[in-house]
Protein backbone atom coordinates (compact mmCIF):
# COMPACT_ATOMS: atom_id res chain seq x y z
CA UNK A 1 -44.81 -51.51 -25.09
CA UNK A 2 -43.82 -48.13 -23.09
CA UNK A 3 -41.27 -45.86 -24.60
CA UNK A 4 -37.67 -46.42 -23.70
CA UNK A 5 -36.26 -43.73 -21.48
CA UNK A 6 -32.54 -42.27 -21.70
CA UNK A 7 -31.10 -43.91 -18.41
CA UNK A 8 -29.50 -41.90 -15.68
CA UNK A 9 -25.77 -42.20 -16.28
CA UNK A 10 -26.00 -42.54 -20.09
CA UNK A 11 -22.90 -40.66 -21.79
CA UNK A 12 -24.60 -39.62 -25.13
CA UNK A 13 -28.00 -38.94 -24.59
CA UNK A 14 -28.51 -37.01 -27.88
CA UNK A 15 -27.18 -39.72 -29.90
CA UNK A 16 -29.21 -42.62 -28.18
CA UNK A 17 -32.56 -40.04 -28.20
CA UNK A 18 -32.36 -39.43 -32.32
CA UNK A 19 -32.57 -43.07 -32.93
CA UNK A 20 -36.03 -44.45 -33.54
CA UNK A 21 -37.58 -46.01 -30.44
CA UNK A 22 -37.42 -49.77 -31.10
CA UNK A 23 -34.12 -48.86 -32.51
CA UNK A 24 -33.17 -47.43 -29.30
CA UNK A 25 -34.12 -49.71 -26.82
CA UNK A 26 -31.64 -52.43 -28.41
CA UNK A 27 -29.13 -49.93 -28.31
CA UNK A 28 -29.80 -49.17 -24.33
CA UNK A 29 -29.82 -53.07 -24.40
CA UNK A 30 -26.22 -53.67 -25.52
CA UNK A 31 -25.12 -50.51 -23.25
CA UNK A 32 -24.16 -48.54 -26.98
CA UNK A 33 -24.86 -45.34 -24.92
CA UNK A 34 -22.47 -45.98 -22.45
CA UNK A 35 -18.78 -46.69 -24.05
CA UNK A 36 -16.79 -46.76 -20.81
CA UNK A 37 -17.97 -50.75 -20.35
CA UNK A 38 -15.69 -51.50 -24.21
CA UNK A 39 -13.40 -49.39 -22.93
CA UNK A 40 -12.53 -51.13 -19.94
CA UNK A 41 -12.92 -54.82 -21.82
CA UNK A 42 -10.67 -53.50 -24.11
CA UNK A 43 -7.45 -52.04 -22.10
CA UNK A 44 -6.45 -55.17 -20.51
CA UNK A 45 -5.78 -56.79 -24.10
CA UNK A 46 -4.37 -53.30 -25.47
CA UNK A 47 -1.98 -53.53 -22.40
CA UNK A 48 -0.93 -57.19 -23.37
CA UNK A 49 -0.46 -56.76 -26.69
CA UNK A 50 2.20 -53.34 -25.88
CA UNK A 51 3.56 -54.92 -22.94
CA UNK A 52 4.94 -58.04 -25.37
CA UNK A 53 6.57 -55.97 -27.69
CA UNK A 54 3.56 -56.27 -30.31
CA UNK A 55 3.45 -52.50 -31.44
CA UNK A 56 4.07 -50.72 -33.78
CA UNK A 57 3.85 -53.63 -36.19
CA UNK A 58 0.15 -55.21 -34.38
CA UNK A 59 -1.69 -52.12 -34.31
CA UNK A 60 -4.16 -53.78 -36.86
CA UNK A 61 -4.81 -55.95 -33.59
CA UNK A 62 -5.55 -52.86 -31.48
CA UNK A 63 -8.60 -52.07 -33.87
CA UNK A 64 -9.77 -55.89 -33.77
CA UNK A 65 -9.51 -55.71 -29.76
CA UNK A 66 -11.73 -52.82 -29.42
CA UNK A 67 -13.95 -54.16 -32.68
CA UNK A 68 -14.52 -57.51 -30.08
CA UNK A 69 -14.80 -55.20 -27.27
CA UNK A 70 -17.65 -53.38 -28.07
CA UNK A 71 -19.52 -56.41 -29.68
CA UNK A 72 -18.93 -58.82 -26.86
CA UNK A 73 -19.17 -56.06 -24.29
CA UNK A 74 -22.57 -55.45 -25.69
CA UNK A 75 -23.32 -59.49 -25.85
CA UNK A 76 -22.26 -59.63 -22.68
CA UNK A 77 -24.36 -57.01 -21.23
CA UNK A 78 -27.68 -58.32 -23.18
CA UNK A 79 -26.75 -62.16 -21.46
CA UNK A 80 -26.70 -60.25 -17.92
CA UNK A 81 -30.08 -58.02 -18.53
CA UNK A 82 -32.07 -61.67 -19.76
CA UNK A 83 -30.58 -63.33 -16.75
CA UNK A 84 -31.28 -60.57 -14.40
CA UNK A 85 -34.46 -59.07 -15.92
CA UNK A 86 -36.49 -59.50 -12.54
CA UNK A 87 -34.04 -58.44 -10.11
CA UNK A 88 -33.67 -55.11 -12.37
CA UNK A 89 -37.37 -54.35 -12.39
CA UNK A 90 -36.96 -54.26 -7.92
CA UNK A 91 -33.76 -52.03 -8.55
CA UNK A 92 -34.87 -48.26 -9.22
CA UNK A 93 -31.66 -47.75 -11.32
CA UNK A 94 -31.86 -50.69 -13.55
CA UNK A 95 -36.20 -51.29 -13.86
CA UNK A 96 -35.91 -48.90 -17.04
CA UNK A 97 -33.77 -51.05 -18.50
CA UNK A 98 -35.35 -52.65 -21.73
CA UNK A 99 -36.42 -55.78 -20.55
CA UNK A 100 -37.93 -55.04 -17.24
CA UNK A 101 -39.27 -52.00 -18.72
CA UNK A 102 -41.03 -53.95 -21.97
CA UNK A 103 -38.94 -51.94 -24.41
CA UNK A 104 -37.72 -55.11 -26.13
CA UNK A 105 -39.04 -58.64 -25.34
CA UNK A 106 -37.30 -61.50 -24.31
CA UNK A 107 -37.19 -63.29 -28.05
CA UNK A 108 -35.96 -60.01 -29.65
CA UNK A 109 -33.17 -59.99 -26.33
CA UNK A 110 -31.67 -63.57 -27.61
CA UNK A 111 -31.97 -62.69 -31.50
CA UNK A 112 -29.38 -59.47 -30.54
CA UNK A 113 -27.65 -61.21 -28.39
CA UNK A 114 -26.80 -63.95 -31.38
CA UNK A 115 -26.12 -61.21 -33.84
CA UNK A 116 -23.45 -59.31 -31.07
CA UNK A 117 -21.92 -62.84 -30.39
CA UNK A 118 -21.21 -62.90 -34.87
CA UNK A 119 -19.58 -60.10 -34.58
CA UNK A 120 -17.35 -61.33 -31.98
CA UNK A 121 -16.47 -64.47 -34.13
CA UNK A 122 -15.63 -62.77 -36.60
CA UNK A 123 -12.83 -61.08 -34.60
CA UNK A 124 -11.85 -64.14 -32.99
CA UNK A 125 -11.18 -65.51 -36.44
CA UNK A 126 -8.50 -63.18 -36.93
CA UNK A 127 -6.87 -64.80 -34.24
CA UNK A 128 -3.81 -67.62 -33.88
CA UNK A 129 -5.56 -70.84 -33.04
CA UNK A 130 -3.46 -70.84 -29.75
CA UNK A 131 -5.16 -67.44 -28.98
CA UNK A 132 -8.37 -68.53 -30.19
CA UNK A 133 -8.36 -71.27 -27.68
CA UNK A 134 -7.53 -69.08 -25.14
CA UNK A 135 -10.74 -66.67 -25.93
CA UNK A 136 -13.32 -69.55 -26.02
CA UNK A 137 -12.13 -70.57 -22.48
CA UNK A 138 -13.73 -67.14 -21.24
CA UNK A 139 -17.36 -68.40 -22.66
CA UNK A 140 -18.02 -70.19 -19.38
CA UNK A 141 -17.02 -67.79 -16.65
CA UNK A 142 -18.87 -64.97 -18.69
CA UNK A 143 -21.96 -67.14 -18.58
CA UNK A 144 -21.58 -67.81 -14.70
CA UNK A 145 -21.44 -63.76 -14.11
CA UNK A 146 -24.93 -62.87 -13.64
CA UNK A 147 -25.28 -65.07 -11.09
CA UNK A 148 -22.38 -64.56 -9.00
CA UNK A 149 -24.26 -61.68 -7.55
CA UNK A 150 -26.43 -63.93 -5.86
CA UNK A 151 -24.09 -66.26 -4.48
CA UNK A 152 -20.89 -64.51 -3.19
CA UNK A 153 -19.99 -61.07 -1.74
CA UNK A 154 -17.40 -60.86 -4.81
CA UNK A 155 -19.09 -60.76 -7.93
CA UNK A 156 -16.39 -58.03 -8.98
CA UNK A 157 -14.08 -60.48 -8.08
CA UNK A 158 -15.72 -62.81 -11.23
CA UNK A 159 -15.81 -60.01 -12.97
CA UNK A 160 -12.28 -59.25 -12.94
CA UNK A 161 -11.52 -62.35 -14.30
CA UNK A 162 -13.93 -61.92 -17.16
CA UNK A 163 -12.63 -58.11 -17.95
CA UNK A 164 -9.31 -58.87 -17.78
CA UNK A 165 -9.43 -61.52 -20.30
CA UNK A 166 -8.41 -60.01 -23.47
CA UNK A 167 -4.97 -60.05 -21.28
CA UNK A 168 -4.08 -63.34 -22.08
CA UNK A 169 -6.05 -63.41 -25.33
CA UNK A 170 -3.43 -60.75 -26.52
CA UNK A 171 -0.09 -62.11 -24.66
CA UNK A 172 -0.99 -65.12 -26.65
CA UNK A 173 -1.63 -63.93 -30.04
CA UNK A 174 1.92 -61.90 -29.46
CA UNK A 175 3.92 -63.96 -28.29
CA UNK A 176 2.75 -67.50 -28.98
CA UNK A 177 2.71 -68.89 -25.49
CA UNK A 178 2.16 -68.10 -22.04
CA UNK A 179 4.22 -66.63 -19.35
CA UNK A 180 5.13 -65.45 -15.69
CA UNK A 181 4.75 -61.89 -16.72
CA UNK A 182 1.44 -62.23 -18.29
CA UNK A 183 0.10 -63.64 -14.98
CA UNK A 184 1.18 -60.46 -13.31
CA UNK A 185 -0.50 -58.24 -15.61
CA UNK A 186 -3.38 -60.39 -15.86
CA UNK A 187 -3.68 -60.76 -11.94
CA UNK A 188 -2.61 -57.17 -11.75
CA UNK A 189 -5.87 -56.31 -13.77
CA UNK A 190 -8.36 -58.44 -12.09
CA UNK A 191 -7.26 -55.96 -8.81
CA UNK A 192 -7.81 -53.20 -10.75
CA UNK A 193 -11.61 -54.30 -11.85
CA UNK A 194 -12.31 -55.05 -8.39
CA UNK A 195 -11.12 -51.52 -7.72
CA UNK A 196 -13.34 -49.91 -9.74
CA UNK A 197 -16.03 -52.12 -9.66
CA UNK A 198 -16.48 -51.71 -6.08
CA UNK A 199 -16.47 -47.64 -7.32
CA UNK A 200 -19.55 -48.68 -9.22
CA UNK A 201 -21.33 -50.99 -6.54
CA UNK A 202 -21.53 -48.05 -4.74
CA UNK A 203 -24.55 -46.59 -6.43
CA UNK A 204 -26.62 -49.64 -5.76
CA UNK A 205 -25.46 -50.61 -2.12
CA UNK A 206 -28.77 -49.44 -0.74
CA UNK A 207 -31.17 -51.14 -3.47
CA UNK A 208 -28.97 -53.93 -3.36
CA UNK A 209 -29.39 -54.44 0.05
CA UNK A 210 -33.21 -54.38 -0.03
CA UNK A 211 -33.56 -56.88 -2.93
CA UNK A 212 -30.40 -58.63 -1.87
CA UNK A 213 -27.89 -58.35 -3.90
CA UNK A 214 -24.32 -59.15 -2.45
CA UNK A 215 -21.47 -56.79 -3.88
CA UNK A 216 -18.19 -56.15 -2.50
CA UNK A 217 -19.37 -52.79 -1.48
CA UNK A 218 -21.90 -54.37 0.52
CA UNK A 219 -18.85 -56.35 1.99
CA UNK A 220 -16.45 -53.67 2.59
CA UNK A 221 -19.26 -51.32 4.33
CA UNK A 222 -17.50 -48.52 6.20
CA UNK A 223 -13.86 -49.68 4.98
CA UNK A 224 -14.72 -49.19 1.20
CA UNK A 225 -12.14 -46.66 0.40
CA UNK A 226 -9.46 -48.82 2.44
CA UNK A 227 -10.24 -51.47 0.45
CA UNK A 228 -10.50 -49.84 -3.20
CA UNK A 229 -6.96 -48.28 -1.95
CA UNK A 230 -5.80 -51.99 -0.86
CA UNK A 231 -6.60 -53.23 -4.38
CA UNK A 232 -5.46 -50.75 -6.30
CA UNK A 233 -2.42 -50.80 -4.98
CA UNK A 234 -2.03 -54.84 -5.66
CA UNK A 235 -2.53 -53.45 -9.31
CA UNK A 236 0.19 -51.42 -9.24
CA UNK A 237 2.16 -53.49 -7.51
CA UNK A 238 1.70 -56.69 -9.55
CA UNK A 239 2.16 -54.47 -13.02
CA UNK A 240 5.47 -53.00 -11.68
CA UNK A 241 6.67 -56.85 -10.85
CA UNK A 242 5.84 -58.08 -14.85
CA UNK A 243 7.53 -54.22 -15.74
CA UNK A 244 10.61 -55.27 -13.95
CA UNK A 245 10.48 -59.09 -15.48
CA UNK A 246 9.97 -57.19 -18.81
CA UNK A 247 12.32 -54.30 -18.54
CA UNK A 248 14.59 -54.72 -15.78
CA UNK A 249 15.68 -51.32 -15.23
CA UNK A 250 14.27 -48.91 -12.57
CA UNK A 251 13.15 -46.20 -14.99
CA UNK A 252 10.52 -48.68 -16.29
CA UNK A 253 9.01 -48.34 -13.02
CA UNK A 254 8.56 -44.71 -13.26
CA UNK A 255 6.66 -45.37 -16.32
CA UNK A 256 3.52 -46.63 -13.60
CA UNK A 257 3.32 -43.23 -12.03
CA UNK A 258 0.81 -41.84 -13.36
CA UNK A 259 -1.36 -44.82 -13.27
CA UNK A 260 -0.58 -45.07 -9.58
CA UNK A 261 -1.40 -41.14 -8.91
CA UNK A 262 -4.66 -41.28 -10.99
CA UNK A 263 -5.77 -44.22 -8.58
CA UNK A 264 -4.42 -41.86 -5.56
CA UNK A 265 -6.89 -39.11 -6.98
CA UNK A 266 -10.09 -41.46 -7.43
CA UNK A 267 -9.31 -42.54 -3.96
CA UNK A 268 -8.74 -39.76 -1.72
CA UNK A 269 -11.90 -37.52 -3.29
CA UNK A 270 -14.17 -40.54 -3.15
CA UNK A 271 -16.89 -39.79 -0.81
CA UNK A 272 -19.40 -43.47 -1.05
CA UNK A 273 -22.37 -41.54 -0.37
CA UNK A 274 -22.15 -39.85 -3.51
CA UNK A 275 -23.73 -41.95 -6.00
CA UNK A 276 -22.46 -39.12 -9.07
CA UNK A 277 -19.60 -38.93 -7.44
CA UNK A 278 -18.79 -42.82 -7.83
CA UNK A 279 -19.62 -43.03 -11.31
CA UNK A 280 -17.47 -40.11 -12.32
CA UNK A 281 -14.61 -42.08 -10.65
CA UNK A 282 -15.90 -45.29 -12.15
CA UNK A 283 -15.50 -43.53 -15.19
CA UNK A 284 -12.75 -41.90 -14.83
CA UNK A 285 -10.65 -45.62 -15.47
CA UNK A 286 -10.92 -45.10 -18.86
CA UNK A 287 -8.12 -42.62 -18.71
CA UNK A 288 -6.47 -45.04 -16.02
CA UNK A 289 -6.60 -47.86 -18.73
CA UNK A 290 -4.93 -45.25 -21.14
CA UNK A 291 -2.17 -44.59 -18.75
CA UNK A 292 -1.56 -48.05 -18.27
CA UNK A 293 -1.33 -48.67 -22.02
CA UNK A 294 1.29 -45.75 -22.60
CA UNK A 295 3.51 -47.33 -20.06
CA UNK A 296 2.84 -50.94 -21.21
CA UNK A 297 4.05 -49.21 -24.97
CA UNK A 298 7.35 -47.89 -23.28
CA UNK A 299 8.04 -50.78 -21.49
CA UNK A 300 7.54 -53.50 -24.19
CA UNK A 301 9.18 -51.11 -27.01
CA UNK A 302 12.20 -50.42 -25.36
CA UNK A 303 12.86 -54.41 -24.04
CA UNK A 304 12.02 -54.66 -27.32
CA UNK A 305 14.98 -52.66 -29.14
């Protein structure tokens, strides 16, 4: 077994160093060291539940949501690293990744994989059996994932469906049913995680093309900023329609500019070449997802009152 290095874009390398080294390599497993994954699993639901009105009196549901995010996040992430342990170990990026790398073996992989999935059970217990119905239906498309990469140039397509789950999940659990509006903010969402998926891709694009690995990066080749803008703006532009259905008044528009600048700024200093660049814009949707939520909170208080 060879020790388990701190990867490249880990956010808290001094955390993830101090733990022991078998410790450590299940923690790289589940992506512990890197929160922005939860954090993006977790906004789409955090938006839903605002948007229908649900705060302040849900905010127990808040901690729940991020509770599941981080545990089925890091499920999630262990699934995709067993699937795609020999396609990481031709990637220079991903081969010191624990599997490929020896870190933790493949029986150890499924064992954490089981305990993460607990965890997200018991959240899902906390749930409405409407809404629990509604989170189960996600089990199959996030088992398909891994493999998308292999068959389509859109795997951040599939993954936008995945990520933007907790959408529905939380509409439902709100409200009690479904609706027109949730569609746009769901739909809305999975254009914003091809957005900034695409941001990510863009670190691999040349490994991915040697190994081959399709991505829409890949896809969008010397358009890739055209199209990030393209889908970004679908975001925006699908959020502001369930806004409108929400709230219709015109200042509950305004409440999206921020969200809509942000994206401007990720866009327009994006160089694709710049592989630190990308992730620091990749990351950056964390504070896009927080922007989103604020407005979501104005908007759904104030139809609301």
């Amino acid at each position: 077994m060879t020790a388990q290095p701190i990867v490249p874009d880990s956010e808290h390398r001094g955390l993830v160093a101090r733990l022991p080294e078998k410790l450590r390599g299940f923690a790289l497993l589940a992506r512990f060291d890197r929160p922005i994954g939860w954090w993006l699993l977790f906004w789409p639901g955090a938006w839903a539940v605002a948007l229908a009105g649900g705060l302040p009196a849900r905010w127990d549901l808040l901690l729940w949501f991020l509770l599941g995010s981080i545990a089925m996040r890091g499920a999630g992430c262990v699934y995709n690293d067993i699937a795609d342990r020999d396609l990481d170990a031709a990637v220079e990026r991903t081969r010191s990744r624990p599997l490929p790398s020896g870190s933790v073996g493949l029986k150890a992989a499924w064992v954490w994989l089981v305990a993460l999935s607990l965890v997200g059970f018991v959240v899902l217990l906390q749930l409405r059996v409407e809404a629990q119905i509604v989170a189960l239906a996600s089990l199959a498309l996030v088992a398909a994932y891994p493999f998308m990469k292999r068959i389509t140039w859109w795997p951040q397509a599939w993954l936008g469906i995945v990520f933007s789950w907790a959408a529905p999940v939380g509409w439902v659990e709100v409200t009690g049913g479904a609706s027109s509006t949730f569609v746009l903010l769901y739909i809305g969402s999975i254009a914003w995680v091809i957005g900034y998926d695409t941001i990510y891709a863009l670190q691999d694009i040349e490994d991915d093309a040697l190994v081959g690995v399709k991505s829409s990066a890949r896809a969008m080749g010397r358009h890739v900023r055209a199209g990030i803008a393209g889908f970004y703006a679908a975001a925006v532009a699908l959020w502001m329609a369930a806004f409108w259905r929400t709230f219709a008044d015109p200042l509950a528009l305004l409440a999206l500019v921020p969200v809509a600048v942000h994206f401007g700024w990720q866009v327009t200093t994006l160089k694709p070449a710049d592989g630190a660049g990308a992730l620091a814009r990749f990351r950056s949707n964390r504070t896009a997802g927080l922007l989103m939520f604020l407005a979501c909170a104005v908007v759904g208080t104030a139809a609301a009152l």
